[in-house]
N, C-alpha and C. Protein backbone atom coordinates (compact mmCIF):
# COMPACT_ATOMS: atom_id res chain seq x y z
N UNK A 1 -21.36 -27.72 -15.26
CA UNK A 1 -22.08 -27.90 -14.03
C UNK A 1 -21.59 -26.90 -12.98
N UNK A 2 -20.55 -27.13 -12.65
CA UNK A 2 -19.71 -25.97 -11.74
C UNK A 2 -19.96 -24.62 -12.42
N UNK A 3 -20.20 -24.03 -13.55
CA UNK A 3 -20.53 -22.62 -14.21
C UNK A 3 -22.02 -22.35 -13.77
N UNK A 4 -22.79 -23.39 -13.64
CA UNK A 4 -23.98 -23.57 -13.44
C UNK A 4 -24.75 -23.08 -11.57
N UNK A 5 -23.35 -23.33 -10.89
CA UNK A 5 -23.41 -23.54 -9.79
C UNK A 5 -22.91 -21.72 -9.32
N UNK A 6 -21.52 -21.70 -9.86
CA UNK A 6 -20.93 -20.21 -9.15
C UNK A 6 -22.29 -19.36 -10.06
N UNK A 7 -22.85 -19.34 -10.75
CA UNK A 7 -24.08 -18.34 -11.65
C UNK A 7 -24.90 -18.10 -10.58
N UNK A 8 -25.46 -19.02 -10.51
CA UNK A 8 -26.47 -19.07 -9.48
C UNK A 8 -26.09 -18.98 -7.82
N UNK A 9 -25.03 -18.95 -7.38
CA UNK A 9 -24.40 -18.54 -6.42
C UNK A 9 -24.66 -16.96 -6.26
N UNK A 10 -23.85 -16.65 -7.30
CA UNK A 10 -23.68 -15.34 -7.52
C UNK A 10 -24.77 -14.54 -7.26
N UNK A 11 -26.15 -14.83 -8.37
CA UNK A 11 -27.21 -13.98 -8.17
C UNK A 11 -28.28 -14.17 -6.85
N UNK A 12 -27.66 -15.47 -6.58
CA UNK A 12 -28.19 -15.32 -5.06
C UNK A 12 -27.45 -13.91 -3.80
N UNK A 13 -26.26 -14.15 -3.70
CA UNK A 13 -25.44 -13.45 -3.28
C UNK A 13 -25.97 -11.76 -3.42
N UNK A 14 -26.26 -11.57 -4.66
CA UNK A 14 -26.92 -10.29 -4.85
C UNK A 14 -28.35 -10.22 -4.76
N UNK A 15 -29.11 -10.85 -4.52
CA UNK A 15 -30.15 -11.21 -4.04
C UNK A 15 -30.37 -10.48 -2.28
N UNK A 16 -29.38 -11.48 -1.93
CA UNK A 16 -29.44 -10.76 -0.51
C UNK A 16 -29.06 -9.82 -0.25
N UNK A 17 -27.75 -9.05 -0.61
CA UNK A 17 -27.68 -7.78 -0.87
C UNK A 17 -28.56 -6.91 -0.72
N UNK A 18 -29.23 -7.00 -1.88
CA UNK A 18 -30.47 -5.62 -2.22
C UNK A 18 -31.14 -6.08 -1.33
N UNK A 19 -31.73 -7.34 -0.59
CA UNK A 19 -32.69 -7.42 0.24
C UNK A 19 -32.14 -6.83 1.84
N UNK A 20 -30.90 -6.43 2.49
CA UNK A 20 -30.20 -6.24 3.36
C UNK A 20 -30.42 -4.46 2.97
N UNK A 21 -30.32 -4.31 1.90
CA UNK A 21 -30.68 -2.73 1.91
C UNK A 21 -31.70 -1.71 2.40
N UNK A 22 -32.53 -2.94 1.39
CA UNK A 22 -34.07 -2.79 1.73
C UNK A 22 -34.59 -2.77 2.66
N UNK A 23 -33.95 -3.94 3.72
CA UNK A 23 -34.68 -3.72 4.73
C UNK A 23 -33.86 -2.72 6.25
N UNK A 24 -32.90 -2.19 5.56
CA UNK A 24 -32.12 -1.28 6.06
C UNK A 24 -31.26 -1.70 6.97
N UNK A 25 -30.43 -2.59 6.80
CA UNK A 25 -29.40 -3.07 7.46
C UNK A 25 -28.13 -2.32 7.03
N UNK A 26 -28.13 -1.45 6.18
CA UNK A 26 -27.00 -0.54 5.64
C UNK A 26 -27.79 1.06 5.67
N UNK A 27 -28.69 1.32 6.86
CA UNK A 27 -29.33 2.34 6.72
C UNK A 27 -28.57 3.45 6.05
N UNK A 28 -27.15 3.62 6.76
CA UNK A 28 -26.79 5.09 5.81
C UNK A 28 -26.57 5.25 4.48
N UNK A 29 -26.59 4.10 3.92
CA UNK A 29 -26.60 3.64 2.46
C UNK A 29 -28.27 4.03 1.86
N UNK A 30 -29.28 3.53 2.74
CA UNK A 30 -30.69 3.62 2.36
C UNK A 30 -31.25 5.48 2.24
N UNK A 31 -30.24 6.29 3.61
CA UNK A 31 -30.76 6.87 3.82
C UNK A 31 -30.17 8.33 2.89
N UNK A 32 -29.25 8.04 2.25
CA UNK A 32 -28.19 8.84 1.62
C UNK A 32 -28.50 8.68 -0.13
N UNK A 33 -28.71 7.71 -0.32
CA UNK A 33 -29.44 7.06 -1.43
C UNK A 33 -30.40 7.03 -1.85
N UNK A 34 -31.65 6.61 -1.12
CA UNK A 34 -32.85 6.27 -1.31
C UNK A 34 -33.04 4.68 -2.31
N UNK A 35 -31.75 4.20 -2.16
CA UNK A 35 -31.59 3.16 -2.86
C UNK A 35 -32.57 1.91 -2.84
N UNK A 36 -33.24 1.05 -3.92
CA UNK A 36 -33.52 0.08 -3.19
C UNK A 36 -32.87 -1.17 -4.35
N UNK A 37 -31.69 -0.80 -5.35
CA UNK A 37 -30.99 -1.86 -6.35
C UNK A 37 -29.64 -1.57 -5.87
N UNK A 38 -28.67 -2.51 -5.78
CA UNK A 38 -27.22 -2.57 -5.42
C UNK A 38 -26.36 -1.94 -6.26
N UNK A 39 -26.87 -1.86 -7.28
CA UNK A 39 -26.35 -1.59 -8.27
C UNK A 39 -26.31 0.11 -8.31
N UNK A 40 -27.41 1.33 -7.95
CA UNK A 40 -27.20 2.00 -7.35
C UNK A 40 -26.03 2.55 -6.23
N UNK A 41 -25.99 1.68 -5.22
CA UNK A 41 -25.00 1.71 -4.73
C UNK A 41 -23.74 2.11 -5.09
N UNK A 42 -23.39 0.68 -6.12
CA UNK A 42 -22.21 0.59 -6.39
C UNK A 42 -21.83 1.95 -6.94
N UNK A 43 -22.13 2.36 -7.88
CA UNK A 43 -22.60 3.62 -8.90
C UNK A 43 -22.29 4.87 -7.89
N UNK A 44 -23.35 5.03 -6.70
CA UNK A 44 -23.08 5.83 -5.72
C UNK A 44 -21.31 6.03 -4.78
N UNK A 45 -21.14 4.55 -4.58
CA UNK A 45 -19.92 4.61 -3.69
C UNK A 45 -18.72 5.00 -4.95
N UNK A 46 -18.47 4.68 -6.07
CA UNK A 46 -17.44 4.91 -6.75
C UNK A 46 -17.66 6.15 -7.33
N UNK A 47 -18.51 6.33 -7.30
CA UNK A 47 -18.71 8.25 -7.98
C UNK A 47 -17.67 9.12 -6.37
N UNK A 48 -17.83 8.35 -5.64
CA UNK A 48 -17.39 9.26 -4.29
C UNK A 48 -15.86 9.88 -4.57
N UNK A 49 -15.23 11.05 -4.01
CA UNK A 49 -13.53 11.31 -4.69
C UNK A 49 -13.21 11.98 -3.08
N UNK A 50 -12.10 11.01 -3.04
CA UNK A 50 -11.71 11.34 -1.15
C UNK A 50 -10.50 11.40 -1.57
N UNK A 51 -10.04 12.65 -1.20
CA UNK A 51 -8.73 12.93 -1.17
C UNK A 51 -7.61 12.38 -0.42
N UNK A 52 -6.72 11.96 -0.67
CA UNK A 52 -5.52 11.13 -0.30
C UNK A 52 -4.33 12.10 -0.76
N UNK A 53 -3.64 12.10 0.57
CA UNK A 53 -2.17 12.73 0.46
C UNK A 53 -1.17 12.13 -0.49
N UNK A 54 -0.44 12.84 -1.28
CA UNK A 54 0.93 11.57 -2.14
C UNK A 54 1.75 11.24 -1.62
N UNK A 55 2.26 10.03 -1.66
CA UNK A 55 3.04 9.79 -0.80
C UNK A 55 4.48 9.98 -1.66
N UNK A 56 5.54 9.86 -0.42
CA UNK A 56 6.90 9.92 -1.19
C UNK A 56 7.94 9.40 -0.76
N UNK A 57 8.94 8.68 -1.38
CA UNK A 57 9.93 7.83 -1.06
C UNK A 57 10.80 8.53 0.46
N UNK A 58 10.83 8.40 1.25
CA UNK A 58 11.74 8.91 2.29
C UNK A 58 12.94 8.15 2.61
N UNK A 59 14.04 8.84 2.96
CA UNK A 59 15.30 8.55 3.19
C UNK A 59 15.99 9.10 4.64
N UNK A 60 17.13 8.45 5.34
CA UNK A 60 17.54 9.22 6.19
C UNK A 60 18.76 10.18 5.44
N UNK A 61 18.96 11.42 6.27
CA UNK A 61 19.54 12.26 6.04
C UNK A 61 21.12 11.88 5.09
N UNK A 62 21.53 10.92 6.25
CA UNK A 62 23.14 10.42 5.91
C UNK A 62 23.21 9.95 4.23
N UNK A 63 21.90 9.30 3.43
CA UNK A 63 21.59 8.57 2.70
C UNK A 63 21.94 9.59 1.25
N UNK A 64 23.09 9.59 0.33
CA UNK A 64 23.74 10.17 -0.34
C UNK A 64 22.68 10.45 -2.05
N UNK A 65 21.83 9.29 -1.90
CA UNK A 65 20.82 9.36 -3.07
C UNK A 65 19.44 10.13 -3.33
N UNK A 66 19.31 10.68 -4.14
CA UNK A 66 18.22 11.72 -4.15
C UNK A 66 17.65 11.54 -5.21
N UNK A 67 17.80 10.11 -5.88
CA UNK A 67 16.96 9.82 -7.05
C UNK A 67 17.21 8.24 -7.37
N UNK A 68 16.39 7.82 -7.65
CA UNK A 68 16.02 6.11 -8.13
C UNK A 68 15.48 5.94 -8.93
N UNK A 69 15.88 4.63 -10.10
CA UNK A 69 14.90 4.37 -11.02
C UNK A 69 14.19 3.35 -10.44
N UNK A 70 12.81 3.43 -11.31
CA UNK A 70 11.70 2.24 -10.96
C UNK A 70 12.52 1.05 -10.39
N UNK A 71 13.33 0.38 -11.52
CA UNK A 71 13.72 -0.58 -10.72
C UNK A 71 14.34 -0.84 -9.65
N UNK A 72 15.64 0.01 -9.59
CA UNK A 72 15.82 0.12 -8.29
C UNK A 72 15.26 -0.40 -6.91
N UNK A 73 14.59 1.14 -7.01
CA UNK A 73 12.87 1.27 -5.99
C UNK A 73 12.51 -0.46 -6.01
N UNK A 74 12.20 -0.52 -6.82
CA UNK A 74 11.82 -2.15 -6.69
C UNK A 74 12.86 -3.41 -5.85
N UNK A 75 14.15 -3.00 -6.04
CA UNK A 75 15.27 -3.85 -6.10
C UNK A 75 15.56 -3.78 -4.53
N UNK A 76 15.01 -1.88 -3.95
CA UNK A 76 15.42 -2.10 -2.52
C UNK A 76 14.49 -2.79 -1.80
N UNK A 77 12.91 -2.43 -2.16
CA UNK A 77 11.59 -2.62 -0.97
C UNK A 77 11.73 -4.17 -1.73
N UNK A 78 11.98 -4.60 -2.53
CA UNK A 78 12.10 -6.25 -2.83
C UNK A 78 12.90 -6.98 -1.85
N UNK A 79 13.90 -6.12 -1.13
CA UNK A 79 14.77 -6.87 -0.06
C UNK A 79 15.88 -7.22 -1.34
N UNK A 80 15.94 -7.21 -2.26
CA UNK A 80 17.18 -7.22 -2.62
C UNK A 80 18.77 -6.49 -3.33
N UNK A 81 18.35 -5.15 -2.85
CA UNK A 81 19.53 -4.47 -3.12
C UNK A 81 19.87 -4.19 -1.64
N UNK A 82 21.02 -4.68 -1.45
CA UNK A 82 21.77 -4.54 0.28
C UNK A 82 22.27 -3.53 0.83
N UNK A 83 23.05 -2.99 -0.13
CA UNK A 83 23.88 -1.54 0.31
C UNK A 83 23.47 -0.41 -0.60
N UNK A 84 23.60 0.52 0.12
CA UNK A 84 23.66 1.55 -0.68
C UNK A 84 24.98 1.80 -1.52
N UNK A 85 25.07 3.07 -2.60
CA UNK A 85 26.35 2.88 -3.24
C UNK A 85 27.28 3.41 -2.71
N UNK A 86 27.44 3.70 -1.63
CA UNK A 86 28.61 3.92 -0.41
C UNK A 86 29.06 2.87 0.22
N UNK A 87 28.01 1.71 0.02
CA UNK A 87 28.60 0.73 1.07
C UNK A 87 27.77 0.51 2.59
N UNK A 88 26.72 1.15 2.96
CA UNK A 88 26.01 1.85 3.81
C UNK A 88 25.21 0.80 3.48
N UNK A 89 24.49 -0.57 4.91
CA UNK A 89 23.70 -0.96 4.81
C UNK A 89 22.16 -0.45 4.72
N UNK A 90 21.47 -1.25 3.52
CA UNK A 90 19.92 -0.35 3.60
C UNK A 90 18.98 -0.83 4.74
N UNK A 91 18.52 -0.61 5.16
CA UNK A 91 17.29 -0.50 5.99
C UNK A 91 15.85 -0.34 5.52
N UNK A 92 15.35 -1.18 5.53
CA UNK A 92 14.07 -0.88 4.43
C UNK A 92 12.54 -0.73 5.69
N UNK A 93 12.25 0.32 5.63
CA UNK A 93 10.87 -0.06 6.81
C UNK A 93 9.92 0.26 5.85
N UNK A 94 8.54 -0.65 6.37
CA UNK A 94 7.72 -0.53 5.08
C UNK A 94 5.96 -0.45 6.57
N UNK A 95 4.76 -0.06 6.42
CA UNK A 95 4.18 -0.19 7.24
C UNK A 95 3.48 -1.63 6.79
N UNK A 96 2.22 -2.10 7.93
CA UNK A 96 1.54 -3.21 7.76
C UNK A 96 0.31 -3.60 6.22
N UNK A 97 1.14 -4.82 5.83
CA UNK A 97 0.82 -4.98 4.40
C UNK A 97 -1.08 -4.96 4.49
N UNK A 98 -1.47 -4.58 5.29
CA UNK A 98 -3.17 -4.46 5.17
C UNK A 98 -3.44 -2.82 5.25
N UNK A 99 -2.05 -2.22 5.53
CA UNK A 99 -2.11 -0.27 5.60
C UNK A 99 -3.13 0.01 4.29
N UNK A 100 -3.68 0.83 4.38
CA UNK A 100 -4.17 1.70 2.61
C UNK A 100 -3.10 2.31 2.20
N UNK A 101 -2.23 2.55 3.53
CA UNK A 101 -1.26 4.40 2.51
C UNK A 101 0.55 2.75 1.94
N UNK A 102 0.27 1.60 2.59
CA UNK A 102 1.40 0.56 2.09
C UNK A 102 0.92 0.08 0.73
N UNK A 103 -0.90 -0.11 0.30
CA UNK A 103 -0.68 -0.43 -0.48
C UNK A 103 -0.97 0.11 -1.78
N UNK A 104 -1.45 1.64 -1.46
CA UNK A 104 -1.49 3.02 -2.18
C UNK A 104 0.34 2.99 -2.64
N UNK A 105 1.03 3.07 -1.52
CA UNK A 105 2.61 2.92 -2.19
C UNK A 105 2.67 2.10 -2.79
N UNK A 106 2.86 0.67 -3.07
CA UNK A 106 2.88 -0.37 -3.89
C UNK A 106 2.68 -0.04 -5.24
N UNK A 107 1.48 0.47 -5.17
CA UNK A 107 0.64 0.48 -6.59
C UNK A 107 1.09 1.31 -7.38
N UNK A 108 1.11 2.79 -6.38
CA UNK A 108 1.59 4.07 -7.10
C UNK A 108 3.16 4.20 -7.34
N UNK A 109 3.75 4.20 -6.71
CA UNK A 109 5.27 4.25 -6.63
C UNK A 109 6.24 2.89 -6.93
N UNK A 110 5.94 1.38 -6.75
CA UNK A 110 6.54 0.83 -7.20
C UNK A 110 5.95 0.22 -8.47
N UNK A 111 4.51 0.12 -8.75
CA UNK A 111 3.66 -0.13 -9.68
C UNK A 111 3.80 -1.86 -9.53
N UNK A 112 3.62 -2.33 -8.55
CA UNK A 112 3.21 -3.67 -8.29
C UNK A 112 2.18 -3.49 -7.00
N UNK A 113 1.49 -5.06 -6.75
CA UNK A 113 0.70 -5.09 -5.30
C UNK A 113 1.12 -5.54 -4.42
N UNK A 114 0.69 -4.98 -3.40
CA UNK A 114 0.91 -5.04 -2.05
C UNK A 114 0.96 -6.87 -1.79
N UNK A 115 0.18 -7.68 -2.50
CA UNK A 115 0.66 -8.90 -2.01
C UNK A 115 1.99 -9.33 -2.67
N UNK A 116 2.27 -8.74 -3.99
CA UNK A 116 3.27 -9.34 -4.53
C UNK A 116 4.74 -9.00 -3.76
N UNK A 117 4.78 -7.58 -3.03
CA UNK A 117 5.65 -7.66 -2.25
C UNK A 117 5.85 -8.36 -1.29
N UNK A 118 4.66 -8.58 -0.26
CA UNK A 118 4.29 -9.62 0.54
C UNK A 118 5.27 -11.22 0.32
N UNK A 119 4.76 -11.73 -1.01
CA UNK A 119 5.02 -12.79 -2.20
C UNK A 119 6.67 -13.02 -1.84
N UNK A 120 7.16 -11.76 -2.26
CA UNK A 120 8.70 -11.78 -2.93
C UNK A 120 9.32 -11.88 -0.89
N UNK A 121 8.94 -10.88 -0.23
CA UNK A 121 9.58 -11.59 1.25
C UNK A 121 9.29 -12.54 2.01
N UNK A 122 7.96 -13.32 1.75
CA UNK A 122 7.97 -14.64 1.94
C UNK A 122 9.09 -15.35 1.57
N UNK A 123 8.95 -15.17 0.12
CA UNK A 123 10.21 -16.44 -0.36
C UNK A 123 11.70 -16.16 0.23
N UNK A 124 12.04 -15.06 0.51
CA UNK A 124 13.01 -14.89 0.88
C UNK A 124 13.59 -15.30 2.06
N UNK A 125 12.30 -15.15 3.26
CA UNK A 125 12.37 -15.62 4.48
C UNK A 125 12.24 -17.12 4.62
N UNK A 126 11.52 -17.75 3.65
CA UNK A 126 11.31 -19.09 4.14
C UNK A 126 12.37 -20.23 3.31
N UNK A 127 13.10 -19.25 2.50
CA UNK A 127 13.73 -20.25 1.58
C UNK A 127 15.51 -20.07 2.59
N UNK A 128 15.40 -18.59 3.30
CA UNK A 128 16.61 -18.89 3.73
C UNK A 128 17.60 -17.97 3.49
N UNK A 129 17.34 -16.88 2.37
CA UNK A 129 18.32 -16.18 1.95
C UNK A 129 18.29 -14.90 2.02
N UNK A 130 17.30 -14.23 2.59
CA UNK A 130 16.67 -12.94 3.08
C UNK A 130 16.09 -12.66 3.56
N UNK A 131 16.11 -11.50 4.74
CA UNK A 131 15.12 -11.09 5.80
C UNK A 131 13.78 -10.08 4.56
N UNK A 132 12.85 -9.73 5.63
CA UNK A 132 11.95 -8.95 5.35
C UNK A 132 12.13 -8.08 6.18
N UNK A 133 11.26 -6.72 5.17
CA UNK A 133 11.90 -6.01 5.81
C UNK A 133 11.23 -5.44 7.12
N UNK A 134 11.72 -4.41 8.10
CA UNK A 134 11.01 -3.84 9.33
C UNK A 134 9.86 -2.89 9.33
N UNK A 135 8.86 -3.87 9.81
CA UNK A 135 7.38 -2.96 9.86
C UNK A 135 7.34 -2.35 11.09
N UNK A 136 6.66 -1.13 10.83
CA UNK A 136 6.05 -0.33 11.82
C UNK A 136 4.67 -0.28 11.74
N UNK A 137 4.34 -0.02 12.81
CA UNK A 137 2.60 0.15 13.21
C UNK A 137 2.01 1.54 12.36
N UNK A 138 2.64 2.85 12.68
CA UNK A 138 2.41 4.07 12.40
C UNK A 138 3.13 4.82 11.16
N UNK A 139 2.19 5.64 10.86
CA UNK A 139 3.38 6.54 9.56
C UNK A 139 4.62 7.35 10.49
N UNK A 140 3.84 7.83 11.83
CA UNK A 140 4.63 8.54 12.57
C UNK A 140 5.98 8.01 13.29
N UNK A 141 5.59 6.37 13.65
CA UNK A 141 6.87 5.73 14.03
C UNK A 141 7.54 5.16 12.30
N UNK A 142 6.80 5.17 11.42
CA UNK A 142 8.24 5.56 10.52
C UNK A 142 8.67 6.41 9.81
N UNK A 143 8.56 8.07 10.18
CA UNK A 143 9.13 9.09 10.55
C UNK A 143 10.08 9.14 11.22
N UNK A 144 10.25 8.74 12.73
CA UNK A 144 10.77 8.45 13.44
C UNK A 144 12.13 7.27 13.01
N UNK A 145 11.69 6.25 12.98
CA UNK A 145 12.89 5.11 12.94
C UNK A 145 13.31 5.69 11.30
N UNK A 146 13.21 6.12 10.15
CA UNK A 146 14.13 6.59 9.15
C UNK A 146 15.01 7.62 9.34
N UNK A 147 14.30 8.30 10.57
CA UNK A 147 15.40 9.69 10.44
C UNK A 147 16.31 9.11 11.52
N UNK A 148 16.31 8.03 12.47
CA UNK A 148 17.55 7.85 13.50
C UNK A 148 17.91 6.79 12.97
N UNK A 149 17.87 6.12 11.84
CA UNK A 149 18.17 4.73 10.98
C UNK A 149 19.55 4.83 10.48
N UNK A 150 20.65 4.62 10.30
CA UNK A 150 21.18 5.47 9.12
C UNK A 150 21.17 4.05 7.79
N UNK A 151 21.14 4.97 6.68
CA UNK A 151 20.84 3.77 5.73
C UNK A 151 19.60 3.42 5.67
N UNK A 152 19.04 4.20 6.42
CA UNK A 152 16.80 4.03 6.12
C UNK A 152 16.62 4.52 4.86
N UNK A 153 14.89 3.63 4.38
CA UNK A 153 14.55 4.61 3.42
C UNK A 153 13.29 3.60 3.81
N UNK A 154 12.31 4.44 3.72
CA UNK A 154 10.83 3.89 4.16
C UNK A 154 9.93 5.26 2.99
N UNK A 155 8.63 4.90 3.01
CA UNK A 155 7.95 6.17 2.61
C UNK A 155 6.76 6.93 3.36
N UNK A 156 6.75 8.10 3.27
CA UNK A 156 5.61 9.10 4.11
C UNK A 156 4.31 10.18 3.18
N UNK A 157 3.44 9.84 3.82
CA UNK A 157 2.49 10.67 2.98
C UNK A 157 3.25 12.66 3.05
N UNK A 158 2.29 12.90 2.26
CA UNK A 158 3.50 14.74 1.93
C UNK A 158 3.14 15.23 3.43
N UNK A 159 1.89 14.78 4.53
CA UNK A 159 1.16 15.82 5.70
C UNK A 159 2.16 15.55 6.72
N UNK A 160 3.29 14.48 6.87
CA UNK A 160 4.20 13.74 7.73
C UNK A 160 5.97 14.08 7.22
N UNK A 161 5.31 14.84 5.91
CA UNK A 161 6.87 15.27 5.90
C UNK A 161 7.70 16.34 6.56
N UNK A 162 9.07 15.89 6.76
CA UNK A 162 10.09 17.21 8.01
C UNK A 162 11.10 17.34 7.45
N UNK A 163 11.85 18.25 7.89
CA UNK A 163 12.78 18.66 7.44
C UNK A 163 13.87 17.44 7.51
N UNK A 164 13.66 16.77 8.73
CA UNK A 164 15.07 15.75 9.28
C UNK A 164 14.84 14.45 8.38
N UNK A 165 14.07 14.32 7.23
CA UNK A 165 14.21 13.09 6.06
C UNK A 165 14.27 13.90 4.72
N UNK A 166 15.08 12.70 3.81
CA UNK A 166 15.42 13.42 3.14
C UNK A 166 13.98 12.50 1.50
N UNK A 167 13.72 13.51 0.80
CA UNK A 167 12.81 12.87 -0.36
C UNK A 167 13.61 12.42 -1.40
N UNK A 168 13.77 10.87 -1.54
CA UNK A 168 13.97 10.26 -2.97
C UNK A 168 13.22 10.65 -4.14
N UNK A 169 13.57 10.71 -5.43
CA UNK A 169 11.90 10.87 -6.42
C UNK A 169 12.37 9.59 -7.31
N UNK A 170 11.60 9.18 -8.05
CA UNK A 170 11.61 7.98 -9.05
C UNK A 170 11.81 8.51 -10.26
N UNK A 171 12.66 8.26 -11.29
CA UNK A 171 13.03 8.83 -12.46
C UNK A 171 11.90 8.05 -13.62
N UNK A 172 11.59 8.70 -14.29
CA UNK A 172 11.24 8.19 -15.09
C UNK A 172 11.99 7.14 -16.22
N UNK A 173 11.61 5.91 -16.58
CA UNK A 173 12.46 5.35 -17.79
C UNK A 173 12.06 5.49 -18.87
């Protein structure tokens, strides 16, 4: 009954769709297209290829490491590796978990999602035994707070990179 129900949900749902096209409520879609099936669309918008900068692990200068394995990487932006191997508290700045370029990092560089990191500093914060870590608004303010951090490591697309941070890379396992 409930299979019966989300089915027919569904093709309603797309129903209105194509009818919202049609009657040009997504004109630049109508007018770029000549579309009048969603399905078109879809076809249209994912054929699209928009270039995106790579991003890359950033570090502050003082920060003695110039290479990490996956896990690691995982172990720091997880909130749970504390020090660096000097002894040097880490600092983890990460931007706002709804960013594209936070959860382009996630995916690409730690190879988990952006909620599951989300996930793992919840529990940490609410159970009691770990902070989360420090968000910034901008890529540019975390440019900024890694290179006067000491013990930072946040990441920056390649168009934001400077001389005054230093690039981690991820080793392969």
């Amino acid at each position: 009954m409930a299979d019966t129900f989300f089915r027919h949900r569904y093709r309603r749902q797309r129903r209105l769709e194509c009818m919202r096209i049609e009657r040009g409520h997504f004109p630049f879609l109508r007018l770029a297209l000549g579309a009048r099936r969603i399905g078109q669309v879809v076809l249209f918008l994912t054929s699209v290829v928009t270039h995106a900068a790579a991003l890359e692990i950033t570090a502050n200068q003082d920060v003695g490491v110039r290479e990490l394995d996956l896990t690691t990487a995982r172990l720091i932006f997880g909130m749970r590796l504390l020090k660096w191997p000097d002894g040097t508290p880490v600092r983890v700045f990460v931007l706002e978990g709804d960013s594209d370029i936070h959860q382009r990092f996630a995916k690409e560089k730690l190879q988990v999602f952006a909620y599951q990191l989300q996930q793992a500093w919840d529990r940490l914060v609410f159970s009691g035994t770990g902070q989360a870590p420090n968000q910034v608004a901008t890529v540019e303010e975390m440019r900024k707070r890694v290179t006067m951090t000491p013990g930072a490591i946040g990441y920056l697309p390649d168009d934001y990179l400077r001389d005054d941070v230093s690039i981690i890379e991820i080793k392969a396992q």
